[in-house]
PDB file of N, CA and C in Angstrom:
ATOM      1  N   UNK A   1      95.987 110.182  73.475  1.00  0.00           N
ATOM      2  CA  UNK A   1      95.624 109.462  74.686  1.00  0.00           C
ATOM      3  C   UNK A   1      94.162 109.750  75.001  1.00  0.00           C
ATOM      4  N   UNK A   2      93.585 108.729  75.408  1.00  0.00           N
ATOM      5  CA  UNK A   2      92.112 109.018  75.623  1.00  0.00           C
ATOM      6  C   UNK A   2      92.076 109.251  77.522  1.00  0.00           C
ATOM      7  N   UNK A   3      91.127 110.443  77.934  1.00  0.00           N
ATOM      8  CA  UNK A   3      91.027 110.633  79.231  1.00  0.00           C
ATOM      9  C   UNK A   3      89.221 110.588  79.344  1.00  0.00           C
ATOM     10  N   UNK A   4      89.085 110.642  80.398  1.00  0.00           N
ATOM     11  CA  UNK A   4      87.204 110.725  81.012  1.00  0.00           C
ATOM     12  C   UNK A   4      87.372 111.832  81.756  1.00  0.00           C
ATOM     13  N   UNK A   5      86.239 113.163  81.904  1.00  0.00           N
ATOM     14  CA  UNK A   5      86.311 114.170  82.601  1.00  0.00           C
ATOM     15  C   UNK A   5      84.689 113.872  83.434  1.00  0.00           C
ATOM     16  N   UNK A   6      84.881 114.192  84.469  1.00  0.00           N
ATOM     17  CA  UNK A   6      83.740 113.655  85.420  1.00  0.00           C
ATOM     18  C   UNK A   6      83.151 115.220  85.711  1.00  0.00           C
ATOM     19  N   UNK A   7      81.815 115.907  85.481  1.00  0.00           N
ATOM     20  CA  UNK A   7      81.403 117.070  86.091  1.00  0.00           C
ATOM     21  C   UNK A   7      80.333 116.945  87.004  1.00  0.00           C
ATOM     22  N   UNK A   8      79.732 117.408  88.091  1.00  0.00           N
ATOM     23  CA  UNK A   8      79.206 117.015  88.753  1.00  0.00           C
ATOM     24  C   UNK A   8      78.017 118.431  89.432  1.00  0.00           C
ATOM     25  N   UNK A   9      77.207 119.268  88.310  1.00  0.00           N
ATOM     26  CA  UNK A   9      76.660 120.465  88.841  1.00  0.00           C
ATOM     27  C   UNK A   9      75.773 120.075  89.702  1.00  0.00           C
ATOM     28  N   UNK A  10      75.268 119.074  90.267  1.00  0.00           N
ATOM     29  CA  UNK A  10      74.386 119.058  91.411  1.00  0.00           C
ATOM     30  C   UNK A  10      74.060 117.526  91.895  1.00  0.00           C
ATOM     31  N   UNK A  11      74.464 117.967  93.076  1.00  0.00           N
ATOM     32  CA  UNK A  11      74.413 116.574  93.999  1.00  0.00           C
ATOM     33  C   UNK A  11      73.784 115.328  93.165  1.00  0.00           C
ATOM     34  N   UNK A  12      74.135 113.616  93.296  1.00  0.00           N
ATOM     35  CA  UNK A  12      73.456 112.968  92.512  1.00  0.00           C
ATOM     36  C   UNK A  12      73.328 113.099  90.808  1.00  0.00           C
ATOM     37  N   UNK A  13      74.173 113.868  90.350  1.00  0.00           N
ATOM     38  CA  UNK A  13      74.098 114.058  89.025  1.00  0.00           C
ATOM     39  C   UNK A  13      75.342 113.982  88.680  1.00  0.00           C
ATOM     40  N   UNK A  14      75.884 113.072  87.557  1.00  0.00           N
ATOM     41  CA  UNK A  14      77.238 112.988  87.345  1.00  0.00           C
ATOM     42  C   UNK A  14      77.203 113.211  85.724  1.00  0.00           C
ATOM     43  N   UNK A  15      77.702 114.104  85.201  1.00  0.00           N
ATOM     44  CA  UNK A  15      77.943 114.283  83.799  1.00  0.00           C
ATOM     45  C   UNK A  15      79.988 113.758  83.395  1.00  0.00           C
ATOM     46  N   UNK A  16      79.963 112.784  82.117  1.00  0.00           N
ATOM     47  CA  UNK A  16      80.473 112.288  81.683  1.00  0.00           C
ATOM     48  C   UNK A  16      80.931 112.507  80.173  1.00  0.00           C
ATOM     49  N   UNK A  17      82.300 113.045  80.084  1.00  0.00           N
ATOM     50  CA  UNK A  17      82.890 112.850  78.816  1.00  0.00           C
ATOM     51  C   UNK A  17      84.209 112.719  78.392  1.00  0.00           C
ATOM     52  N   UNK A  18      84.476 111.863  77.442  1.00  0.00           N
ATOM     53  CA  UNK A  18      85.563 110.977  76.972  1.00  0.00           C
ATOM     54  C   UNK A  18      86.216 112.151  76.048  1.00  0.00           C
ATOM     55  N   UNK A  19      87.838 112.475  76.377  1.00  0.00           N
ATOM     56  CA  UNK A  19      88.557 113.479  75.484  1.00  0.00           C
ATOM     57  C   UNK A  19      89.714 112.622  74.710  1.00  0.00           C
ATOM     58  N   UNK A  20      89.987 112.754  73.416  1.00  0.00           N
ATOM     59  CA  UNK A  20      91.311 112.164  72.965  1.00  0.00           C
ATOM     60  C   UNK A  20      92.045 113.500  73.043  1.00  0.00           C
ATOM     61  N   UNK A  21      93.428 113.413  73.911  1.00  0.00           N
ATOM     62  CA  UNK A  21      94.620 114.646  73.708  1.00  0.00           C
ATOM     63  C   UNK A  21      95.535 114.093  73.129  1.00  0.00           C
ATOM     64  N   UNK A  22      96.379 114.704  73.312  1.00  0.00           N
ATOM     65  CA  UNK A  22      97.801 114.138  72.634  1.00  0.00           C
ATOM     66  C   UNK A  22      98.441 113.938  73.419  1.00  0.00           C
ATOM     67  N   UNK A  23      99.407 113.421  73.720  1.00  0.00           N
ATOM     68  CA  UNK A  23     100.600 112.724  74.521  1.00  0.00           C
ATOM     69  C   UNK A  23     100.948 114.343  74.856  1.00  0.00           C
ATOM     70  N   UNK A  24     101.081 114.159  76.320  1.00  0.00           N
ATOM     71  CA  UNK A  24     102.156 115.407  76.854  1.00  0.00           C
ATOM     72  C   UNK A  24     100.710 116.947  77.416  1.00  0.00           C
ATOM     73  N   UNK A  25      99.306 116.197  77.314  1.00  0.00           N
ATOM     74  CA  UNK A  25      98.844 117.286  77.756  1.00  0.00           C
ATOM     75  C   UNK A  25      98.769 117.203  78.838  1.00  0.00           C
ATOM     76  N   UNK A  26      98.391 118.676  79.430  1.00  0.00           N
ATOM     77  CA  UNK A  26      98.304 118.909  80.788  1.00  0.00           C
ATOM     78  C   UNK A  26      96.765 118.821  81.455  1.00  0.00           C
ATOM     79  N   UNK A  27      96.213 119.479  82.588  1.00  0.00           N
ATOM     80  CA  UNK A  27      94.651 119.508  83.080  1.00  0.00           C
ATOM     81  C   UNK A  27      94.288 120.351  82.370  1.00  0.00           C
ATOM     82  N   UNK A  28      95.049 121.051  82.200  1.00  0.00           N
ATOM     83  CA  UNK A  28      94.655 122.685  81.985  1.00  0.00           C
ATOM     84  C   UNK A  28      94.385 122.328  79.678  1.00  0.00           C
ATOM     85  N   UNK A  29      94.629 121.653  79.454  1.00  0.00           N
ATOM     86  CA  UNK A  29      94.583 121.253  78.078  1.00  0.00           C
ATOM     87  C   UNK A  29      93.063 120.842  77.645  1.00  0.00           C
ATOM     88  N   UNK A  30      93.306 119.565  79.140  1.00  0.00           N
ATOM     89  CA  UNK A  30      92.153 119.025  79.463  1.00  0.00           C
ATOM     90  C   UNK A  30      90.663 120.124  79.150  1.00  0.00           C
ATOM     91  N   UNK A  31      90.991 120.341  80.161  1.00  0.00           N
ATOM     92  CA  UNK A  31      89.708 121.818  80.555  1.00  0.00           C
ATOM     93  C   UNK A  31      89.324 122.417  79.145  1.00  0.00           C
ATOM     94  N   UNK A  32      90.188 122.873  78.624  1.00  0.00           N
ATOM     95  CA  UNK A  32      90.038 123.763  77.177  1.00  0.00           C
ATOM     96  C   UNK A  32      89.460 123.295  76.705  1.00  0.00           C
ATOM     97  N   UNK A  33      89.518 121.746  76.076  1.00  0.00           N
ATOM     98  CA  UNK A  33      89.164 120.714  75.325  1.00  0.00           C
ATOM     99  C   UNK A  33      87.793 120.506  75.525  1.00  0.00           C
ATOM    100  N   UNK A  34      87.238 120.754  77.009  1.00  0.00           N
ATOM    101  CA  UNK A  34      85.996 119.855  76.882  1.00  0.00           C
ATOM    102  C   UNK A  34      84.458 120.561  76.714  1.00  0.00           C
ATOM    103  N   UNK A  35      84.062 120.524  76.114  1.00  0.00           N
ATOM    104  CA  UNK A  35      82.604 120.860  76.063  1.00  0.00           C
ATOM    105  C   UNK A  35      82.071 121.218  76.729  1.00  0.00           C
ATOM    106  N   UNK A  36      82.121 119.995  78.083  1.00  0.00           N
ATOM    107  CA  UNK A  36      81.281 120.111  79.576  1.00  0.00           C
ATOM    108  C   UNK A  36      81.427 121.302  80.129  1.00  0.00           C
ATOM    109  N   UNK A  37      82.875 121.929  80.095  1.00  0.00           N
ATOM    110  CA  UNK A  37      83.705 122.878  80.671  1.00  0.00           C
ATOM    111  C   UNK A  37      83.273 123.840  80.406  1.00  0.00           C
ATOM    112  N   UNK A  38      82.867 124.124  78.874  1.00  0.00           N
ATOM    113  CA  UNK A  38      82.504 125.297  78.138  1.00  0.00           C
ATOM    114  C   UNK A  38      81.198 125.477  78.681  1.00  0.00           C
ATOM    115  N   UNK A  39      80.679 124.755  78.461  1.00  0.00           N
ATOM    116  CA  UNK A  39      79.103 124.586  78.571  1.00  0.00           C
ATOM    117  C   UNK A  39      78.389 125.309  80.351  1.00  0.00           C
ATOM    118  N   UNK A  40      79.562 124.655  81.056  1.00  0.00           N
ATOM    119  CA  UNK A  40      78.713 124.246  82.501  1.00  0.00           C
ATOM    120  C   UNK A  40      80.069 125.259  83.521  1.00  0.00           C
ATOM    121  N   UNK A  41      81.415 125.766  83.170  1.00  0.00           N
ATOM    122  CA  UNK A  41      81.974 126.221  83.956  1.00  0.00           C
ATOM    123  C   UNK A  41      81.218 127.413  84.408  1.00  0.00           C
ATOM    124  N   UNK A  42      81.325 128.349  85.734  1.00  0.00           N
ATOM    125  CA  UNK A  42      80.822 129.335  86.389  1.00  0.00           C
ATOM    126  C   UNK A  42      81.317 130.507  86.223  1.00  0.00           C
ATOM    127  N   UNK A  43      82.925 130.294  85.698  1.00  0.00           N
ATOM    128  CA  UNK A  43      83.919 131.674  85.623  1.00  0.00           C
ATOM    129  C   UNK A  43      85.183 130.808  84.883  1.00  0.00           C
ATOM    130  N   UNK A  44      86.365 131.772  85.231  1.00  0.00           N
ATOM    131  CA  UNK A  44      87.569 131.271  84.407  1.00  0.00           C
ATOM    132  C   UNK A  44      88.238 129.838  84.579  1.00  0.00           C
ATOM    133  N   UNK A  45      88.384 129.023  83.949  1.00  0.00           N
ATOM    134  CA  UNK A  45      89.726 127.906  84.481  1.00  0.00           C
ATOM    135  C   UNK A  45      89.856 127.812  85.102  1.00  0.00           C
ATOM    136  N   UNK A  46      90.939 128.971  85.441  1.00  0.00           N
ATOM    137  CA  UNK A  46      91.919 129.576  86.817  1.00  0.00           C
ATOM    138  C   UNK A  46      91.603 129.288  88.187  1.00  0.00           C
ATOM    139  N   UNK A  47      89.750 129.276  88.320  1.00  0.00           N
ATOM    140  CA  UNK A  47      89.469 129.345  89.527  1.00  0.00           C
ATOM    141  C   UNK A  47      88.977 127.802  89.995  1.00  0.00           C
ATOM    142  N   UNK A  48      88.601 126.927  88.348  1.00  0.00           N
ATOM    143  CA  UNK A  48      88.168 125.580  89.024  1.00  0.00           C
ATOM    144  C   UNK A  48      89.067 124.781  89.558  1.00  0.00           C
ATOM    145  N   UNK A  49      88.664 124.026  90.693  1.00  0.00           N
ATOM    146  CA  UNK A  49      89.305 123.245  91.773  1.00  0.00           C
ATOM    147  C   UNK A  49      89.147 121.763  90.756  1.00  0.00           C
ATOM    148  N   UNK A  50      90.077 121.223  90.784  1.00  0.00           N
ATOM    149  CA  UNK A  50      89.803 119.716  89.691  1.00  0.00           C
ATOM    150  C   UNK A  50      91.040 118.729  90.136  1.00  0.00           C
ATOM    151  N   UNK A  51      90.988 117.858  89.844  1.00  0.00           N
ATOM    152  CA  UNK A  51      91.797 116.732  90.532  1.00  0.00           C
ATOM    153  C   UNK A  51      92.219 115.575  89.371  1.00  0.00           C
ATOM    154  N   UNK A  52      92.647 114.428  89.527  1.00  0.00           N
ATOM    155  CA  UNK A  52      92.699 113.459  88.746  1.00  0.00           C
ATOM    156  C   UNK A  52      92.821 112.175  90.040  1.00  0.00           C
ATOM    157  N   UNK A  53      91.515 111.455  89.654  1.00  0.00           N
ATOM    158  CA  UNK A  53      91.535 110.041  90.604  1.00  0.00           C
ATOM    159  C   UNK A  53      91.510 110.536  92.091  1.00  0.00           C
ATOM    160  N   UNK A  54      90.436 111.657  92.062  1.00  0.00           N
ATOM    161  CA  UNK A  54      90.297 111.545  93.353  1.00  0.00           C
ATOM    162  C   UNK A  54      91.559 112.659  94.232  1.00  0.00           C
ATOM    163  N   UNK A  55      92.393 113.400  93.175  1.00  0.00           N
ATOM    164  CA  UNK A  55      93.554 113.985  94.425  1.00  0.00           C
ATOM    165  C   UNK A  55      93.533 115.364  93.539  1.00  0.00           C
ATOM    166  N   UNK A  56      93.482 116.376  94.197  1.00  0.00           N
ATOM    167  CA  UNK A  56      93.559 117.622  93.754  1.00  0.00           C
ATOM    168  C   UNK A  56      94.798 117.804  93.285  1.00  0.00           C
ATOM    169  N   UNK A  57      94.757 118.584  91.404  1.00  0.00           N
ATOM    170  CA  UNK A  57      96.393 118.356  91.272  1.00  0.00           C
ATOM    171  C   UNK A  57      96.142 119.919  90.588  1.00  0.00           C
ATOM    172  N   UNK A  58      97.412 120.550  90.277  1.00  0.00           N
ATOM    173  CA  UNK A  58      97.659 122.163  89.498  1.00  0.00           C
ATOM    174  C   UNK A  58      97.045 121.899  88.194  1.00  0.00           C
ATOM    175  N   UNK A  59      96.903 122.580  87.424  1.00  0.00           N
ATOM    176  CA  UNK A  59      96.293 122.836  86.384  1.00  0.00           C
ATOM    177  C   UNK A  59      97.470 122.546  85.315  1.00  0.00           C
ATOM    178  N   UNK A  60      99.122 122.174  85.652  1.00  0.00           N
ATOM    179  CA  UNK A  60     100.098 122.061  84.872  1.00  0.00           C
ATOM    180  C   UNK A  60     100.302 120.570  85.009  1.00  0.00           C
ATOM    181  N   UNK A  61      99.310 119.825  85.781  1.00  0.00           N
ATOM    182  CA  UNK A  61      99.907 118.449  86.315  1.00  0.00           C
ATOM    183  C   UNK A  61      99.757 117.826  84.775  1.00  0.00           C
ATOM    184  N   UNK A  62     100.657 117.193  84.216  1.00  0.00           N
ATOM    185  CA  UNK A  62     100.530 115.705  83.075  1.00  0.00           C
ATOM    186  C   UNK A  62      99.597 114.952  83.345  1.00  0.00           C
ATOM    187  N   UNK A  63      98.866 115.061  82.312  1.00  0.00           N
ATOM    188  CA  UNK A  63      98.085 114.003  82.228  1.00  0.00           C
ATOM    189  C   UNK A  63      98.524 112.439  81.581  1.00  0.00           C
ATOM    190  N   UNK A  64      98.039 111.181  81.917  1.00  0.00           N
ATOM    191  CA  UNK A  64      98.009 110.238  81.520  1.00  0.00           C
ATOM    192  C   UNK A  64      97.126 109.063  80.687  1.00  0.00           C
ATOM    193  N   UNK A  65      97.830 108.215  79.916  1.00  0.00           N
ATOM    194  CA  UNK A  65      96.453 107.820  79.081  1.00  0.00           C
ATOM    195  C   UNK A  65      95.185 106.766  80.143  1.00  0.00           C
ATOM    196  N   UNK A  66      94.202 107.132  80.308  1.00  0.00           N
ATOM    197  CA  UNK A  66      92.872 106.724  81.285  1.00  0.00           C
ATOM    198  C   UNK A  66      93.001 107.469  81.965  1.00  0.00           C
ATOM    199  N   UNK A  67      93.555 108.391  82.172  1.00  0.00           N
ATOM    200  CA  UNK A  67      92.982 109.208  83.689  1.00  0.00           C
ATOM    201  C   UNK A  67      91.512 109.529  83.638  1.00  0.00           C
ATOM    202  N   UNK A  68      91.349 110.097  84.883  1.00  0.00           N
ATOM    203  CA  UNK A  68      89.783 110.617  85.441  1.00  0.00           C
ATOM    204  C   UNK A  68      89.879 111.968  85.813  1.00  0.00           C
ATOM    205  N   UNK A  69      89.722 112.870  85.368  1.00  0.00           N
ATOM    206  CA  UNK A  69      89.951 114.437  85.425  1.00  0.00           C
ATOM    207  C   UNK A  69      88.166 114.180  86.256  1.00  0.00           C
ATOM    208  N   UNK A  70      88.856 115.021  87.474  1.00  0.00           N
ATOM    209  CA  UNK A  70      87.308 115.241  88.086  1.00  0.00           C
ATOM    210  C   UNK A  70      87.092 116.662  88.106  1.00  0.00           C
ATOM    211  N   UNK A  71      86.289 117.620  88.179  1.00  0.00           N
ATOM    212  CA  UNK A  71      85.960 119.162  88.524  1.00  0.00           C
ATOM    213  C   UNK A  71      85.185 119.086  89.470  1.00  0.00           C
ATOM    214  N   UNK A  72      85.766 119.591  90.563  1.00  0.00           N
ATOM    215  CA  UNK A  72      84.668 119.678  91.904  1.00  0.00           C
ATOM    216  C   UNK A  72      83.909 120.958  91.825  1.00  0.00           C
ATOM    217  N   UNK A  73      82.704 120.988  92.400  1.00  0.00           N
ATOM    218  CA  UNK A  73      82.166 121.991  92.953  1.00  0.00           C
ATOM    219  C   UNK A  73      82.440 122.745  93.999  1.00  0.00           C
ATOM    220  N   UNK A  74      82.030 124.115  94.338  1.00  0.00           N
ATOM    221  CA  UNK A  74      82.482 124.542  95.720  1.00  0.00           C
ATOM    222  C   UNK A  74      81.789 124.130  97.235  1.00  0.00           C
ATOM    223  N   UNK A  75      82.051 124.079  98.003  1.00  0.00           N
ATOM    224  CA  UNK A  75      80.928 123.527  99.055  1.00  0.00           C
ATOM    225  C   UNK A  75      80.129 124.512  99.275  1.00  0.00           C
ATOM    226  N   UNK A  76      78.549 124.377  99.489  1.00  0.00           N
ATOM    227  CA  UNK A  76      77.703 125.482  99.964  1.00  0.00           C
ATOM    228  C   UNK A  76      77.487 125.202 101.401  1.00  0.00           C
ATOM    229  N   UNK A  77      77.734 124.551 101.809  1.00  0.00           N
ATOM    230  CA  UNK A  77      77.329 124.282 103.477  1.00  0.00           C
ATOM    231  C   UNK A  77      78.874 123.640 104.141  1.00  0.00           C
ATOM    232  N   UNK A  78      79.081 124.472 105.144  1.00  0.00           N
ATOM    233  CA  UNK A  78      80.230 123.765 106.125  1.00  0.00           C
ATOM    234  C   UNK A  78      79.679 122.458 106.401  1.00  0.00           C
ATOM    235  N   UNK A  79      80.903 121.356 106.170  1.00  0.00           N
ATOM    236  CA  UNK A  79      80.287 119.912 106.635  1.00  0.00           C
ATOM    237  C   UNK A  79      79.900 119.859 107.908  1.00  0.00           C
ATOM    238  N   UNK A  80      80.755 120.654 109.074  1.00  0.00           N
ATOM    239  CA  UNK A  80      80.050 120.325 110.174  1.00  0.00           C
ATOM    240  C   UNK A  80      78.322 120.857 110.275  1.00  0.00           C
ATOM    241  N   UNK A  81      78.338 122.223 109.530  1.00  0.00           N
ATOM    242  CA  UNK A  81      76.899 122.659 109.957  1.00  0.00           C
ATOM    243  C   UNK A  81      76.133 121.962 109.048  1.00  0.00           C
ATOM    244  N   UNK A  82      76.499 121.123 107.978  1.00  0.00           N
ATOM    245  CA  UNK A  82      75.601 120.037 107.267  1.00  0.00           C
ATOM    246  C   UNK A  82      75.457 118.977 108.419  1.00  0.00           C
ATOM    247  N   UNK A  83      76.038 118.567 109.118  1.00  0.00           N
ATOM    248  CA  UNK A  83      76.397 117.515 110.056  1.00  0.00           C
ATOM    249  C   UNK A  83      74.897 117.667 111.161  1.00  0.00           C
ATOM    250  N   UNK A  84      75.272 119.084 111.768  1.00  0.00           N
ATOM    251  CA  UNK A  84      74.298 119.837 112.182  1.00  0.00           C
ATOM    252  C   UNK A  84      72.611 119.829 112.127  1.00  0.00           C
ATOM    253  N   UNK A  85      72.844 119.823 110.520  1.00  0.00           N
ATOM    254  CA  UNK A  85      71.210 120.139 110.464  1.00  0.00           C
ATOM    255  C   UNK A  85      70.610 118.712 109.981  1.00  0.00           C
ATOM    256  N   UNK A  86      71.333 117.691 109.780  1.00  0.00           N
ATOM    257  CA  UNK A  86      70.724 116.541 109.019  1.00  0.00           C
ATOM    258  C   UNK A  86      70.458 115.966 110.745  1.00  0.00           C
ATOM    259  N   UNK A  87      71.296 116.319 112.095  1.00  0.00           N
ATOM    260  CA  UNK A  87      70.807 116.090 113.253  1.00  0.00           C
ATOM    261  C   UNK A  87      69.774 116.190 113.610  1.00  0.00           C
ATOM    262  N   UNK A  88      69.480 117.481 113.396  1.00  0.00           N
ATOM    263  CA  UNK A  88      68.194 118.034 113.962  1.00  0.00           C
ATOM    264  C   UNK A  88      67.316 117.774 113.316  1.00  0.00           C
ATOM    265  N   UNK A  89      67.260 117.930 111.763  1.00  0.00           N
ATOM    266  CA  UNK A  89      66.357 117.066 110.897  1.00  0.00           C
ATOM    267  C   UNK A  89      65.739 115.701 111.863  1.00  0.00           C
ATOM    268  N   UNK A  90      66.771 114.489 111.778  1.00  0.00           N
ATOM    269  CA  UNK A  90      66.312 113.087 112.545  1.00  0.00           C
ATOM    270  C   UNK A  90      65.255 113.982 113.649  1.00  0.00           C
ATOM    271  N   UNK A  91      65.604 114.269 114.864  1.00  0.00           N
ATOM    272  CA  UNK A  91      64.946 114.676 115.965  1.00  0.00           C
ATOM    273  C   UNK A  91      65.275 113.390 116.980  1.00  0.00           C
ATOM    274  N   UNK A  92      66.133 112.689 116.528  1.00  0.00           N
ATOM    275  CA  UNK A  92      66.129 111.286 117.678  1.00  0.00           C
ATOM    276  C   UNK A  92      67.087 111.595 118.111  1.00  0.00           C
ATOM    277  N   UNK A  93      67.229 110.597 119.274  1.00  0.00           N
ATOM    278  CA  UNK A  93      68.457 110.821 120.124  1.00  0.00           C
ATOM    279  C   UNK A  93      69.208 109.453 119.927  1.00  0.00           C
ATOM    280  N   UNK A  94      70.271 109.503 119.556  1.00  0.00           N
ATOM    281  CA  UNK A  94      71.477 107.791 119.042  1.00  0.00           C
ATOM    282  C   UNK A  94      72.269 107.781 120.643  1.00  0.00           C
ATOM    283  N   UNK A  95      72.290 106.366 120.858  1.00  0.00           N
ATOM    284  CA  UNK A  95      72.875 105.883 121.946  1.00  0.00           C
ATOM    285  C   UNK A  95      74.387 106.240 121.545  1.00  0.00           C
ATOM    286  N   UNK A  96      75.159 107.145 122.563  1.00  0.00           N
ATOM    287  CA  UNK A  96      76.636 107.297 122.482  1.00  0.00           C
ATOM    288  C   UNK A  96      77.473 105.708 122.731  1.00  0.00           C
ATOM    289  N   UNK A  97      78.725 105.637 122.753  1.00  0.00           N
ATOM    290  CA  UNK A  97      79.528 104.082 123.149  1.00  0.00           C
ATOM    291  C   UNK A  97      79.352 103.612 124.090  1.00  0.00           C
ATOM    292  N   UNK A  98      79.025 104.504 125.385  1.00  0.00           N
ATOM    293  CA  UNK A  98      78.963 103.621 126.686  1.00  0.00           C
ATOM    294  C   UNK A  98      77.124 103.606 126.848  1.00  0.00           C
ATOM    295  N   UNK A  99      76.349 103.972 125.885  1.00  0.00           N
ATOM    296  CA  UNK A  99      74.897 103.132 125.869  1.00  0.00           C
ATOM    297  C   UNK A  99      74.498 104.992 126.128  1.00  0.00           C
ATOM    298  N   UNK A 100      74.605 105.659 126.418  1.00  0.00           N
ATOM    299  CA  UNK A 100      74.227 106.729 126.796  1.00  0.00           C
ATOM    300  C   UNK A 100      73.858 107.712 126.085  1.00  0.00           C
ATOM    301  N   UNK A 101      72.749 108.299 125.849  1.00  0.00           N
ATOM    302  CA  UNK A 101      72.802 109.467 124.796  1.00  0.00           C
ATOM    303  C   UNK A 101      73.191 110.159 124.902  1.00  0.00           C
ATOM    304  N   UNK A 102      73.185 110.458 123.411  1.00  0.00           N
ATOM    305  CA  UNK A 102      74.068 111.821 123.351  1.00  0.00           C
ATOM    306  C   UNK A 102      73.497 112.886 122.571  1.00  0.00           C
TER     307      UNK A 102
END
């Protein structure tokens, strides 16, 4: 079965590669298999967070033929305090719903 593994080491950068497994592998097969993995993981397997199509699945989940094995990164900034500073960055003030700033 042919799958796509999506890696993503830094914002705006999407690294891409196509695995043939065999019928009946798992993520965790996945992972072993890929280059990217070898190449670009930080520490063990065990600890990467990875998904298929977007939904975080175990490392035992079945894979299927086209899936999209994604490997996320960890977050370095709480979204709200990203939220935060891209605010203060602007320096403007946005009209709240009833016209009012906020």
């Amino acid at each position: 079965m042919q799958v796509q593994l999506a890696w993503s080491p830094r914002p705006q950068e999407v690294l891409l590669e196509n695995l043939s497994l065999p019928t009946g592998a798992t993520l965790a097969d996945a992972l072993k298999a890929s280059q990217l993995v070898r190449e670009q993981a930080p520490g063990p397997l065990e600890g990467l967070p990875c998904g298929v199509w977007s939904k975080l699945r175990p490392l035992d989940h079945l894979l299927r033929d086209g899936d999209r094995i994604e490997v996320y990164r960890p977050l370095l900034v709480d979204p709200k305090e990203a939220r935060r500073q891209r605010y203060r960055k602007s320096g403007s003030k946005r009209a709240g719903p009833s016209g009012t700033s906020v």
